[in-house]
N, C-alpha and C. Protein backbone atom coordinates (compact mmCIF):
# COMPACT_ATOMS: atom_id res chain seq x y z
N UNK A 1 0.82 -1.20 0.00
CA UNK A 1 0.00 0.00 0.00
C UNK A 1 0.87 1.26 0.00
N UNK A 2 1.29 1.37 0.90
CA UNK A 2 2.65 2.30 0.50
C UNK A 2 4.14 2.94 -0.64
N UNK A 3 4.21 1.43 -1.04
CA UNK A 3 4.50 2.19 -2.48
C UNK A 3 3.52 2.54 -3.77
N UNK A 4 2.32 1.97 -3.35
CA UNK A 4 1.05 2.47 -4.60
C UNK A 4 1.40 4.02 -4.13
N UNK A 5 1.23 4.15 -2.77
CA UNK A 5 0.80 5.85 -2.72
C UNK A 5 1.99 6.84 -2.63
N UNK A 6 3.42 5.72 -2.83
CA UNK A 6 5.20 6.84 -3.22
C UNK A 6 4.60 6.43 -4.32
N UNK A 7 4.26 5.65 -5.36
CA UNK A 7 4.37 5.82 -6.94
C UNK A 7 3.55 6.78 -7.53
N UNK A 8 2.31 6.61 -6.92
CA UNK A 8 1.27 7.64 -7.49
C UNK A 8 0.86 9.16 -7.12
N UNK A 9 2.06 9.40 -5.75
CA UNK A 9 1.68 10.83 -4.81
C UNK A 9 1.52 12.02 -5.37
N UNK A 10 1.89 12.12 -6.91
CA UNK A 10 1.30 13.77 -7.27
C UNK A 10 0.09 13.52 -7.69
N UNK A 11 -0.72 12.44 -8.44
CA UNK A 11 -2.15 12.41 -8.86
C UNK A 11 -2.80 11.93 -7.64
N UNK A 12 -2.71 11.59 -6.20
CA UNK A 12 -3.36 11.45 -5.54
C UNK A 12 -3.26 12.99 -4.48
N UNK A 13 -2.47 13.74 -4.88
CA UNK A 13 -2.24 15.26 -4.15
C UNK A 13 -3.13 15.92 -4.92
N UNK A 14 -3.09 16.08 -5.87
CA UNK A 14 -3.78 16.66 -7.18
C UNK A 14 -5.34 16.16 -6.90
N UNK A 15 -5.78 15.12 -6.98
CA UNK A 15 -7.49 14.76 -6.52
C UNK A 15 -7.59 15.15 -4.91
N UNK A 16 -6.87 15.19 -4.59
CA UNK A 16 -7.33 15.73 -3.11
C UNK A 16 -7.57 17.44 -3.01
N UNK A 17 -6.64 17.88 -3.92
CA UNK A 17 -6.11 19.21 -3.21
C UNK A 17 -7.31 19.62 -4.36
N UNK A 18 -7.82 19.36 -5.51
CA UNK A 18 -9.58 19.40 -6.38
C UNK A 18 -10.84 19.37 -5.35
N UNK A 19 -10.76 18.49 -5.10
CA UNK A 19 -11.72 17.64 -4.08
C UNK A 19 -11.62 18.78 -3.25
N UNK A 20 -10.71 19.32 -2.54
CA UNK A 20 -11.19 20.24 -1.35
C UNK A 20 -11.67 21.36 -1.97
N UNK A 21 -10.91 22.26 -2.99
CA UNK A 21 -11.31 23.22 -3.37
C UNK A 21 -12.99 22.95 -4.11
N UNK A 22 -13.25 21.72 -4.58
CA UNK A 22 -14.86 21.69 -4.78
C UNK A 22 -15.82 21.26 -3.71
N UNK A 23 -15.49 21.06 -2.63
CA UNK A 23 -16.42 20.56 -1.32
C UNK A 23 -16.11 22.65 -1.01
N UNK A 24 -14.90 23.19 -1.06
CA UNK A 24 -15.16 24.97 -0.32
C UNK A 24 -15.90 25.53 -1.55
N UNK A 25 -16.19 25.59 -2.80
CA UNK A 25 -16.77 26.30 -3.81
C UNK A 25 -18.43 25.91 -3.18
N UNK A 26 -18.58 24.50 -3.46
CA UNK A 26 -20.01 23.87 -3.33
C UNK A 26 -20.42 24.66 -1.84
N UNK A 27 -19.67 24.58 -0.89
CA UNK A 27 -20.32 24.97 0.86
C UNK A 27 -20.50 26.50 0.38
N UNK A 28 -19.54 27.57 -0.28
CA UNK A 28 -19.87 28.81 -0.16
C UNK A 28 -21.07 29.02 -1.34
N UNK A 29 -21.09 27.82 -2.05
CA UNK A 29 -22.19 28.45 -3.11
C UNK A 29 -23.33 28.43 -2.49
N UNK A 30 -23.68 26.99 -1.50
CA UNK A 30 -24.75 27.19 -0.63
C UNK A 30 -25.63 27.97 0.40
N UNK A 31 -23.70 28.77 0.71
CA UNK A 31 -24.22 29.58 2.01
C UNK A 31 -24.72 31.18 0.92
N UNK A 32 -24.12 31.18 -0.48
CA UNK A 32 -24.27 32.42 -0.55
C UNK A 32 -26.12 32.24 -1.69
N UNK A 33 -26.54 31.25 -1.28
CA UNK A 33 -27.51 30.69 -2.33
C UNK A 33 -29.04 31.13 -0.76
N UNK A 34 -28.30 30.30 0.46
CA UNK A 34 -29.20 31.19 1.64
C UNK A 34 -29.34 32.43 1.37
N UNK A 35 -28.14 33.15 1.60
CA UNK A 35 -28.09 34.75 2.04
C UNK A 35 -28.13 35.51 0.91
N UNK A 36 -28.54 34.93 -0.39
CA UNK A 36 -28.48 36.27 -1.50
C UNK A 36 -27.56 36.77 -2.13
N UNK A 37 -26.39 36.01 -1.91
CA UNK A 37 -25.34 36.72 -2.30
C UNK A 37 -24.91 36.36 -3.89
N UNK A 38 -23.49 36.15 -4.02
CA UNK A 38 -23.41 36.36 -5.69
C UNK A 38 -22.66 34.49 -6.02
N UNK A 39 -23.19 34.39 -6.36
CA UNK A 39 -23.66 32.48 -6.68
C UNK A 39 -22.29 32.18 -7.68
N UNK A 40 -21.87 30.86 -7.27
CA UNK A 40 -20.67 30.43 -8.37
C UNK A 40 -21.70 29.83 -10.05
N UNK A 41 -20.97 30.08 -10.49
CA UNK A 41 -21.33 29.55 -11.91
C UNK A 41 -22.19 27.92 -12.16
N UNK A 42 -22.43 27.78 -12.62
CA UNK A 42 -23.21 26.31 -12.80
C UNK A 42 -21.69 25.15 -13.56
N UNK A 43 -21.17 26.28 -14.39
CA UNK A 43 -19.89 25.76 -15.23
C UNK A 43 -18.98 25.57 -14.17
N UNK A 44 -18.56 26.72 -13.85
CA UNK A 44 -17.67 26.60 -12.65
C UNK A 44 -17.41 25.23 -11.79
N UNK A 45 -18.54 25.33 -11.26
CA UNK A 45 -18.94 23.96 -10.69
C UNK A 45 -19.03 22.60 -11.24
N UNK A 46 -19.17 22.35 -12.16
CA UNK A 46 -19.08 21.36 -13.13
C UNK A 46 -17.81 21.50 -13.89
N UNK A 47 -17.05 22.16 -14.06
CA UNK A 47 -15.79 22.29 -14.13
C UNK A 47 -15.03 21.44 -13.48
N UNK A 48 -15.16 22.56 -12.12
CA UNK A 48 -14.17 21.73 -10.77
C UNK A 48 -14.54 19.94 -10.51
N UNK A 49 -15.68 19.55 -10.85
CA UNK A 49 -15.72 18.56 -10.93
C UNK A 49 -15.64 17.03 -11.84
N UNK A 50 -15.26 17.94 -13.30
CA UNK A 50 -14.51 17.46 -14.44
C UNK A 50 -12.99 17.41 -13.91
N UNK A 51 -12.45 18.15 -13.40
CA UNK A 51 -11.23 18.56 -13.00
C UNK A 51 -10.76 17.09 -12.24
N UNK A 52 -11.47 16.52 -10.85
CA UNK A 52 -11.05 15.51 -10.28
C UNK A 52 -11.91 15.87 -9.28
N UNK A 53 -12.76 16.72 -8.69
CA UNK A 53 -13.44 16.58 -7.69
C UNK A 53 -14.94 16.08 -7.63
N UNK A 54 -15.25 15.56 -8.45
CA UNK A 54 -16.63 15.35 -8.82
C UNK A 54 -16.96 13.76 -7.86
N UNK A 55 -16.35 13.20 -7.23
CA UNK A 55 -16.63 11.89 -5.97
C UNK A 55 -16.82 13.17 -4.65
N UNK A 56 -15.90 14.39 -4.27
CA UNK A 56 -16.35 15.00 -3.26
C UNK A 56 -17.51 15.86 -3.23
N UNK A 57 -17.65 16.67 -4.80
CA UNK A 57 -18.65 17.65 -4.75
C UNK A 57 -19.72 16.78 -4.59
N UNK A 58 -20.63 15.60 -5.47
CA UNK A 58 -21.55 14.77 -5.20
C UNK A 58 -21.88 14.39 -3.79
N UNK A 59 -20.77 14.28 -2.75
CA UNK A 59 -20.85 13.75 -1.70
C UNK A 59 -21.52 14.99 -0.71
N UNK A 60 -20.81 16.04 -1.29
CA UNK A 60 -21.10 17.80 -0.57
C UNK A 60 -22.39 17.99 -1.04
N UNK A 61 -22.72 17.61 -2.31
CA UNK A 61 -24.06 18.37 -2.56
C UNK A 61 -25.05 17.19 -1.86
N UNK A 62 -24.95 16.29 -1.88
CA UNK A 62 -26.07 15.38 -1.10
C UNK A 62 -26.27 15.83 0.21
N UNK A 63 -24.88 15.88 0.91
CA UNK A 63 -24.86 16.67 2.24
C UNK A 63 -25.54 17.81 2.94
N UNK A 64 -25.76 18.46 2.02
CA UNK A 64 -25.89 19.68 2.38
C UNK A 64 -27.41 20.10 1.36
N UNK A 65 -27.50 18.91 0.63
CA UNK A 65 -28.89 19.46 -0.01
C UNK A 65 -28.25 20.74 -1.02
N UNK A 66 -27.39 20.50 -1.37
CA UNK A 66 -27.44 21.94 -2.92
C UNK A 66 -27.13 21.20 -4.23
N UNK A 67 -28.29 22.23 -4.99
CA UNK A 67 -28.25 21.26 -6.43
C UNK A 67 -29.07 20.19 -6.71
N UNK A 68 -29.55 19.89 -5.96
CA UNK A 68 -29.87 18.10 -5.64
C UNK A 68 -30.98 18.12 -6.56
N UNK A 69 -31.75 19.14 -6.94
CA UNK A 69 -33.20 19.28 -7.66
C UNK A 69 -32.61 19.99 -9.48
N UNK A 70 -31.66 19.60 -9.41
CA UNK A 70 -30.99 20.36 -10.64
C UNK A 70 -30.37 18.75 -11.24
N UNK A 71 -31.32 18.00 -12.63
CA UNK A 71 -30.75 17.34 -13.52
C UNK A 71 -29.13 17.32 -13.90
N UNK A 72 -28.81 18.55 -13.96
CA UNK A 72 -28.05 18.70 -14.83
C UNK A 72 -26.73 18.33 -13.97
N UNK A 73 -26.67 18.46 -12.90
CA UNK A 73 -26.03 18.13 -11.59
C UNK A 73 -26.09 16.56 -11.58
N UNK A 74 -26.88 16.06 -10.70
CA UNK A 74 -27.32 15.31 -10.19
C UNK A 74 -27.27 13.17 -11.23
N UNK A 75 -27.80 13.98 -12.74
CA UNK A 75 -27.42 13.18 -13.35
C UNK A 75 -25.40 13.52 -14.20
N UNK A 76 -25.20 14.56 -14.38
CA UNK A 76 -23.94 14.89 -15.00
C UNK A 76 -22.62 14.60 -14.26
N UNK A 77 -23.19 14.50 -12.66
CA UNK A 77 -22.05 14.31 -12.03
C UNK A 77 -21.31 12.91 -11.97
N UNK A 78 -22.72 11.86 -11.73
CA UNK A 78 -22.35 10.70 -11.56
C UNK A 78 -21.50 10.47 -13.35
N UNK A 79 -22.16 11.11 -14.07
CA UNK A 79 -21.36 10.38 -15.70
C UNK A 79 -19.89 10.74 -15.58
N UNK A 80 -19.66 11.89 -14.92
CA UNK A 80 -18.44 12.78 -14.93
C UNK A 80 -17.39 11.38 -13.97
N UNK A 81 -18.12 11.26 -12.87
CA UNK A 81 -17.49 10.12 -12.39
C UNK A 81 -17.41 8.34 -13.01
N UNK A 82 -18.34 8.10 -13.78
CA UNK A 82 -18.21 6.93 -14.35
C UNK A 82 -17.01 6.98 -15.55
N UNK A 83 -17.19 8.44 -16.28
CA UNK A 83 -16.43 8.89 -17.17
C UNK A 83 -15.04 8.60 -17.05
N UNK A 84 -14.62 9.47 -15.62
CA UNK A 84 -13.33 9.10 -15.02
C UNK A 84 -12.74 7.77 -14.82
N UNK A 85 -13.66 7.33 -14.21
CA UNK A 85 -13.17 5.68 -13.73
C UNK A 85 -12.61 4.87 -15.11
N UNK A 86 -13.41 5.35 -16.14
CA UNK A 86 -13.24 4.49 -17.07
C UNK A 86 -11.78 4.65 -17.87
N UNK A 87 -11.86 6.21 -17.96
CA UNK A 87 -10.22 6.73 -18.09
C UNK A 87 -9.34 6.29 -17.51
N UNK A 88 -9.71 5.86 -16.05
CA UNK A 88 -8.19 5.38 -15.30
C UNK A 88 -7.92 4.63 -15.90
N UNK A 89 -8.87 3.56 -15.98
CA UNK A 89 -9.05 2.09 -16.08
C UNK A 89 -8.09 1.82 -17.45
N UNK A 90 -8.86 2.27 -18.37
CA UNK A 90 -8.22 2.43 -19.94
C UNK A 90 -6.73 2.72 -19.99
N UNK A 91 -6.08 3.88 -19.47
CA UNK A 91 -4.91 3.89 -18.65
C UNK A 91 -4.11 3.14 -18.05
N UNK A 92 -4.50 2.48 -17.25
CA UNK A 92 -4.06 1.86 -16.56
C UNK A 92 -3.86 0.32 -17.11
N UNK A 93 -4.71 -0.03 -17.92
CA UNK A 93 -4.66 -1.41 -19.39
C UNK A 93 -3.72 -1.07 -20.44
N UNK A 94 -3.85 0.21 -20.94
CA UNK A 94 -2.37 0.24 -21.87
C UNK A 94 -1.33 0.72 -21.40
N UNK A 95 -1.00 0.87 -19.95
CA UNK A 95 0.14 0.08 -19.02
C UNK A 95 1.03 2.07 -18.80
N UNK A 96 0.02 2.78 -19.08
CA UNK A 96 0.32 4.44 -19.00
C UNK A 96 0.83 4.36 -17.38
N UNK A 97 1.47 5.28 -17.00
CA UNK A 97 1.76 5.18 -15.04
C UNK A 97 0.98 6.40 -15.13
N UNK A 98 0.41 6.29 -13.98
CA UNK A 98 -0.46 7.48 -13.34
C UNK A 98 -0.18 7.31 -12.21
């Protein structure tokens, strides 16, 4: 287990350090979606979660109830994540290091 995570430590820094910045975008879009304030992008957000965060934002938006009534979310995210998996996978069969 330990050398999976010395071989692979910049793409597993890289999905983490995504992952947080889309669980803080998703929490402030919520809080500013309460209070009126000035809302992140729909792209934006679906961006960051093309990017590598789309297993945390899904997890944030269930959490917290944001988005959850929005298709475009809700079904786009999970593809975004099946999408990925399949990339590793494919990757990882024609013997690419990640």
């Amino acid at each position: 287990m330990l050398e999976f995570l010395r071989e692979h430590a910049v793409i597993i820094c890289y999905v983490v350090i995504v992952s947080i910045i889309a669980v803080i975008v998703t929490a402030k879009d919520k809080i500013r979606a309460m209070n009126g304030g000035r809302r992140t992008p729909e792209t934006t957000l679906l961006l960051l979660s093309a990017l590598g965060g789309s297993v945390m934002m899904l997890v944030m938006m269930l959490l917290i109830r944001h988005k959850t009534k929005h298709k475009k979310f809700m079904i786009g995210i999970p593809i975004i994540i099946v999408l990925q998996a399949i990339a590793v996978y494919s990757l990882i069969r024609m013997g690419v290091p990640i």
